[in-house]
C-alpha atoms as a PDB file:
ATOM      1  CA  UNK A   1      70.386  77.813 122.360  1.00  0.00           C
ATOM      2  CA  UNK A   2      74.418  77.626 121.097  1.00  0.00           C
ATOM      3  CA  UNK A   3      72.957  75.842 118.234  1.00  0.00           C
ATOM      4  CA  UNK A   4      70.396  78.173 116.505  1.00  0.00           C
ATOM      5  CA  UNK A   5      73.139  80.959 117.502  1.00  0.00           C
ATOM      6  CA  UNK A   6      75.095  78.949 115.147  1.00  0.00           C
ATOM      7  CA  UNK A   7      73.008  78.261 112.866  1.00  0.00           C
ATOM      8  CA  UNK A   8      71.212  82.194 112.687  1.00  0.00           C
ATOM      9  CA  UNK A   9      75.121  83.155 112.369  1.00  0.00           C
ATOM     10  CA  UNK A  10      75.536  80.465 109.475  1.00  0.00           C
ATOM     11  CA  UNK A  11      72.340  81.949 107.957  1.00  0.00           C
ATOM     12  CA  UNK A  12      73.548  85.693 107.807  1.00  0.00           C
ATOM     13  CA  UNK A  13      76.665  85.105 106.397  1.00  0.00           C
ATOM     14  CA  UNK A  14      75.113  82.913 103.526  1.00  0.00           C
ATOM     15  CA  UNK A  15      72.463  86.330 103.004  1.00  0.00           C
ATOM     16  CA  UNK A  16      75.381  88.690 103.021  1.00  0.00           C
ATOM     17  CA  UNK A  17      77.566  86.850 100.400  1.00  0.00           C
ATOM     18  CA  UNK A  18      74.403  86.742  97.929  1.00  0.00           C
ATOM     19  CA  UNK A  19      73.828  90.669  98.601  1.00  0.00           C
ATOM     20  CA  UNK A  20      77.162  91.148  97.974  1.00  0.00           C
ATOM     21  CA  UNK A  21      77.468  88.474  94.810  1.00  0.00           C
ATOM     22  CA  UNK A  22      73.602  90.627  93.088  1.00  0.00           C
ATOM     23  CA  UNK A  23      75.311  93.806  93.740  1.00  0.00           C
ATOM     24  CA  UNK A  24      78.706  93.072  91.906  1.00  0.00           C
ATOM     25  CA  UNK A  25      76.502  91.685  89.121  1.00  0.00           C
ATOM     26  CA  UNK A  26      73.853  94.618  88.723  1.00  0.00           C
ATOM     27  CA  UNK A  27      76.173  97.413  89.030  1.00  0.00           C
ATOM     28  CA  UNK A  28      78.488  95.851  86.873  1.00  0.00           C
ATOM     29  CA  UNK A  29      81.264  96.073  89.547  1.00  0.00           C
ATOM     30  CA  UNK A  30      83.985  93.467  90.163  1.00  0.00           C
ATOM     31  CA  UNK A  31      84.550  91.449  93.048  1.00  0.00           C
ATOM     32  CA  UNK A  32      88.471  92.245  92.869  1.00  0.00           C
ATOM     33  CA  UNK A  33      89.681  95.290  94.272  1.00  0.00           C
ATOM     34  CA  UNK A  34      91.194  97.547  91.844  1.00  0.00           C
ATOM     35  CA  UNK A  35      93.190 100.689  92.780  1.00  0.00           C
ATOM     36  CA  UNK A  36      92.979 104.264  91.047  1.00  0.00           C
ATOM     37  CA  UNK A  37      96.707 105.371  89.847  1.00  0.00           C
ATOM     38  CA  UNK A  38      96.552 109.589  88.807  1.00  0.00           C
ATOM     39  CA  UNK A  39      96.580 109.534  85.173  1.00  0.00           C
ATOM     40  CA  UNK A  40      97.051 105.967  84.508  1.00  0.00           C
ATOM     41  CA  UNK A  41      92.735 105.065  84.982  1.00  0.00           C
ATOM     42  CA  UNK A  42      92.499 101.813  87.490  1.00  0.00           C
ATOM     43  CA  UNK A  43      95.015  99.197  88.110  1.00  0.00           C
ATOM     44  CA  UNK A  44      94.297  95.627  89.033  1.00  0.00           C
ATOM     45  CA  UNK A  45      94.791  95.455  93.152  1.00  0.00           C
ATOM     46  CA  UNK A  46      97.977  93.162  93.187  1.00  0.00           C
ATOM     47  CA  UNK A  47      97.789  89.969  93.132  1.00  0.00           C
ATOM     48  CA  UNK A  48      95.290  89.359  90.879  1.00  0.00           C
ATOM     49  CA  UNK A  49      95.096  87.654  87.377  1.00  0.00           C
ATOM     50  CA  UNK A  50      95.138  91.119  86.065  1.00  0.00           C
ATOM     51  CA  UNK A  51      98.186  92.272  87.827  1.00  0.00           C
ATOM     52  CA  UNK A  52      99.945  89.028  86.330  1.00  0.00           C
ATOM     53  CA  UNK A  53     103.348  89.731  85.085  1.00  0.00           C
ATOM     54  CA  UNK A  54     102.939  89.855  80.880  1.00  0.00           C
ATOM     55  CA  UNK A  55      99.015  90.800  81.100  1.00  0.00           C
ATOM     56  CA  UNK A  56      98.769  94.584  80.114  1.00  0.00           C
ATOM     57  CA  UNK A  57      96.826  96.804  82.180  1.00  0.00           C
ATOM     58  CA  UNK A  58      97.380 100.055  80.038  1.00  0.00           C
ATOM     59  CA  UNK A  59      94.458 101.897  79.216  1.00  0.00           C
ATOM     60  CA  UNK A  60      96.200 101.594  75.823  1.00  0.00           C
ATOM     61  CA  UNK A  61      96.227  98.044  75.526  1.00  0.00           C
ATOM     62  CA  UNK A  62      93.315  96.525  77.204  1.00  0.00           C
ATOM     63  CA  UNK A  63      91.045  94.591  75.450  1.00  0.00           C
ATOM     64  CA  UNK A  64      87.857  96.206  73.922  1.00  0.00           C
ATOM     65  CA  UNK A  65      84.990  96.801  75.986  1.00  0.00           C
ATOM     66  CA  UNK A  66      81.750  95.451  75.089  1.00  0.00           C
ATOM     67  CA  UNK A  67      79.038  97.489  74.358  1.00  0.00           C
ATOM     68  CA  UNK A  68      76.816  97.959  77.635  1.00  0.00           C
ATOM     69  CA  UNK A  69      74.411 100.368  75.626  1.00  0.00           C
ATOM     70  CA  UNK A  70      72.041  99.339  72.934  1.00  0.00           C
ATOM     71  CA  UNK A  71      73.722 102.724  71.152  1.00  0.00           C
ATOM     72  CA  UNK A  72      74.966 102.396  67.616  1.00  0.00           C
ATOM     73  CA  UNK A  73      78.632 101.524  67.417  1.00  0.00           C
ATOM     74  CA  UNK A  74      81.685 103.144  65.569  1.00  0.00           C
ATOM     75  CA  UNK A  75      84.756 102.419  65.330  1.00  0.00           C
ATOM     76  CA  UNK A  76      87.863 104.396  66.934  1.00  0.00           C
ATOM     77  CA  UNK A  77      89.359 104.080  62.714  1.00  0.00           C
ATOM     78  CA  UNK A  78      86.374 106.071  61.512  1.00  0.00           C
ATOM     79  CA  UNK A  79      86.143 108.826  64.189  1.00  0.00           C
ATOM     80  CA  UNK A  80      87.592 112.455  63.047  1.00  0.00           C
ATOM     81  CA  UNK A  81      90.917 112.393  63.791  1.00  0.00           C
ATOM     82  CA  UNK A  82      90.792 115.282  66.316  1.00  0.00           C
ATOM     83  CA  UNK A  83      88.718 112.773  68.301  1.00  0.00           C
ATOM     84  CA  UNK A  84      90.975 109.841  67.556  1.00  0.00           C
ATOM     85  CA  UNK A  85      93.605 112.263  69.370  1.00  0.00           C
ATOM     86  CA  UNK A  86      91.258 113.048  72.414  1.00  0.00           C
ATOM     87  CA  UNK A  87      91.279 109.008  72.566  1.00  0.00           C
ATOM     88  CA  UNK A  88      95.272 108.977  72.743  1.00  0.00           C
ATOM     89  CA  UNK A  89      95.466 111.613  75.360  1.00  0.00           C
ATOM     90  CA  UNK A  90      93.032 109.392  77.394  1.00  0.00           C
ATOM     91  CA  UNK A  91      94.984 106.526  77.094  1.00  0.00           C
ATOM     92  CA  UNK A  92      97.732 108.418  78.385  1.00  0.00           C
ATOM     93  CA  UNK A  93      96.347 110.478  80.834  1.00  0.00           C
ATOM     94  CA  UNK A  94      96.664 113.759  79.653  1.00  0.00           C
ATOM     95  CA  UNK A  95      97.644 116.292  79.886  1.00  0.00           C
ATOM     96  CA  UNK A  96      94.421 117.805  78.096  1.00  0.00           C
ATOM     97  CA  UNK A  97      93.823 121.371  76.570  1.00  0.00           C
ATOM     98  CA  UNK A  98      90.984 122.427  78.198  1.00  0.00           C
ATOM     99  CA  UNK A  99      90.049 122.882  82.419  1.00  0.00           C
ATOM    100  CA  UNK A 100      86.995 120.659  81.971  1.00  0.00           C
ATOM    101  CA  UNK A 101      88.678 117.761  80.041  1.00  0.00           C
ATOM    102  CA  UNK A 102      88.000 115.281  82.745  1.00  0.00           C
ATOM    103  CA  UNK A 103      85.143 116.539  84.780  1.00  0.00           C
ATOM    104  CA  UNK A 104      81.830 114.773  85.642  1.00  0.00           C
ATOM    105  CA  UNK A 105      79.323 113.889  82.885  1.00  0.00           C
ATOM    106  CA  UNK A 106      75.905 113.720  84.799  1.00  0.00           C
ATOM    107  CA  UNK A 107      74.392 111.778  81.631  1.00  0.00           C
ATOM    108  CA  UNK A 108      71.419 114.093  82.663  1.00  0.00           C
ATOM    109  CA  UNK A 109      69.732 113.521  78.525  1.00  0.00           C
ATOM    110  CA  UNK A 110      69.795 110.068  80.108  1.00  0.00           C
ATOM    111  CA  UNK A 111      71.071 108.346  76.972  1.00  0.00           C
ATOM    112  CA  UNK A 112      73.907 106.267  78.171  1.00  0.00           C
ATOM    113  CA  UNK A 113      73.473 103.308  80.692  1.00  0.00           C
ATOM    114  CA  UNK A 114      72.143 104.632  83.706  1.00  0.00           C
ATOM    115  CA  UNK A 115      74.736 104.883  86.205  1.00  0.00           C
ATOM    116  CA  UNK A 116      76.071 106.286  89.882  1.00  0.00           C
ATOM    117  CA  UNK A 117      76.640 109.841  89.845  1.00  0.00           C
ATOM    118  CA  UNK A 118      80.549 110.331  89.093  1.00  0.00           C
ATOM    119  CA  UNK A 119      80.504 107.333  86.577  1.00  0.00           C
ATOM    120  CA  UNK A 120      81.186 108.827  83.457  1.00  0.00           C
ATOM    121  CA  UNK A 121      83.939 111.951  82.890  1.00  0.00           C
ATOM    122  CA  UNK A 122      83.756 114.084  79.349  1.00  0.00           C
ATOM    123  CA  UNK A 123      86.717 114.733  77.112  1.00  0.00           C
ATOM    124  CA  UNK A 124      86.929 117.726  75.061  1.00  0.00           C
ATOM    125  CA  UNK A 125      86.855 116.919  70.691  1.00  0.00           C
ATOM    126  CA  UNK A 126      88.427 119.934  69.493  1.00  0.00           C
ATOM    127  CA  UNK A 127      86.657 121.604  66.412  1.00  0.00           C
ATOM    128  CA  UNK A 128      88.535 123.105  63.489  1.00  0.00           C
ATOM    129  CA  UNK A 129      86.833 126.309  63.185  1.00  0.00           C
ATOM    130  CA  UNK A 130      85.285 127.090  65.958  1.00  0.00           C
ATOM    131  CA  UNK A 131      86.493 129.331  69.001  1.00  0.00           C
ATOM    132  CA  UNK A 132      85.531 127.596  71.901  1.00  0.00           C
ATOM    133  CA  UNK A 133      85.131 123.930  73.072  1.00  0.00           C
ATOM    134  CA  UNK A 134      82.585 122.919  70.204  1.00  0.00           C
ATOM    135  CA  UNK A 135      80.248 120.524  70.879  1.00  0.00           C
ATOM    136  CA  UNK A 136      82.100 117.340  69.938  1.00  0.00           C
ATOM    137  CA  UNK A 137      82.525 115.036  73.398  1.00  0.00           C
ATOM    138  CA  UNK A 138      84.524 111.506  74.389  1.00  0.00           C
ATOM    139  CA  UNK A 139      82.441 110.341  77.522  1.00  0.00           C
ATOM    140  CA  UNK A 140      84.067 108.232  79.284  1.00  0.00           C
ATOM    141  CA  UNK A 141      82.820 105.743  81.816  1.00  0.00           C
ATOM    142  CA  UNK A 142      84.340 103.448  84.678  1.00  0.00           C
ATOM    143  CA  UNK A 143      83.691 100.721  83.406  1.00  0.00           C
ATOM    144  CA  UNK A 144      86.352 102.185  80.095  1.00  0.00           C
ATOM    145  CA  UNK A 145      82.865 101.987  77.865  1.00  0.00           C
ATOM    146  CA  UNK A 146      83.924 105.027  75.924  1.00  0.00           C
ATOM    147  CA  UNK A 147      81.109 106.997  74.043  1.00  0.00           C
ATOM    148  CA  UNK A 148      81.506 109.760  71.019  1.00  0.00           C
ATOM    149  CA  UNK A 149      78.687 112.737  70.511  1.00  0.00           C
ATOM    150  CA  UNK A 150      79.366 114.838  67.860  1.00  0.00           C
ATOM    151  CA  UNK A 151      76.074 117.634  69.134  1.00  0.00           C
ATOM    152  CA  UNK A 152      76.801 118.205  72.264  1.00  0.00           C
ATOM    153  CA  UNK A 153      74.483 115.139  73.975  1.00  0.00           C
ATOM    154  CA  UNK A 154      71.884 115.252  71.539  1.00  0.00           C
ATOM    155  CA  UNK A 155      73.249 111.913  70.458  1.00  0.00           C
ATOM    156  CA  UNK A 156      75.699 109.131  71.490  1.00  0.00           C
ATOM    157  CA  UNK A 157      77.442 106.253  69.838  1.00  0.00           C
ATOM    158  CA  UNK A 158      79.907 103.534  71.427  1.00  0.00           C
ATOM    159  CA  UNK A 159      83.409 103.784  70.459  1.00  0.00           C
ATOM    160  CA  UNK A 160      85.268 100.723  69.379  1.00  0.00           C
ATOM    161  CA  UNK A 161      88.305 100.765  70.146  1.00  0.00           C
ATOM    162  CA  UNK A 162      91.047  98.828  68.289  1.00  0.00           C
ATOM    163  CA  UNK A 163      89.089  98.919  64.616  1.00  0.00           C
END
């Protein structure tokens, strides 16, 4: 009896690490912990190969991000440079000019990578001319996939950051 314990035991710990292992991989998430600093986007948990003395962990200076969308691309360099701004101030944390830089994005038109709800915050591209917000938008995702619409969520593309 001891043994099949042992062995049902063995068994269920072997189906929990693959649950675990397919739901790191489909939700993109990482099996290291990471922590969330106010302003500063997440940090590696310490300890890890992130958190390494000499490896940057600035939102400034990470690496780019891949392109988890089948969007079209553009690079950072070629945005308008009220939007290359909005990308500074994220890199920084703030502060921002507007009460909704930073809220939810519910990606409700559906055309970014589908995603939990609370995934993705906007950013606020001001608009020379106009007298409110405009419709120019930085979305910005978990995952530091950063996307540019110039009308409003009618359309996206994926910013590259560091061209």
């Amino acid at each position: 009896m001891n043994r099949n314990r042992n062995k049902l035991v063995a068994f269920a710990g072997l189906v929990i690490a693959v649950v675990v292992l397919v739901v790191a991989m489909v939700g993109g998430g990482s099996l290291t912990a990471q922590t969330t600093t106010p302003g500063q986007g997440t940090t590696p948990a310490p300890g890890s190969a992130a958190a390494s003395p000499g490896v940057a962990s600035s939102p400034a200076t990470n690496p780019a991000v891949a392109n988890p969308s089948t969007l079209p691309t553009i690079n950072a360099s070629q945005l308008p440079k009220e939007a290359r701004q909005t990308l500074t101030l994220i890199a920084k944390g703030g502060p921002y000019p507007y009460d909704r830089d930073g809220v939810n994005f519910g990606n409700f038109e559906g055309l970014l990578p589908k995603k939990s709800g609370g995934f993705y915050k906007e950013y606020t591209v001001p608009t020379p001319g106009e007298s409110d917000r405009g419709a120019r938008r930085i979305i910005v995702g978990k995952d530091s996939a950063k996307y540019y619409t110039p009308d409003h969520y009618e359309s996206f593309t994926f910013i590259i950051e560091g061209k």
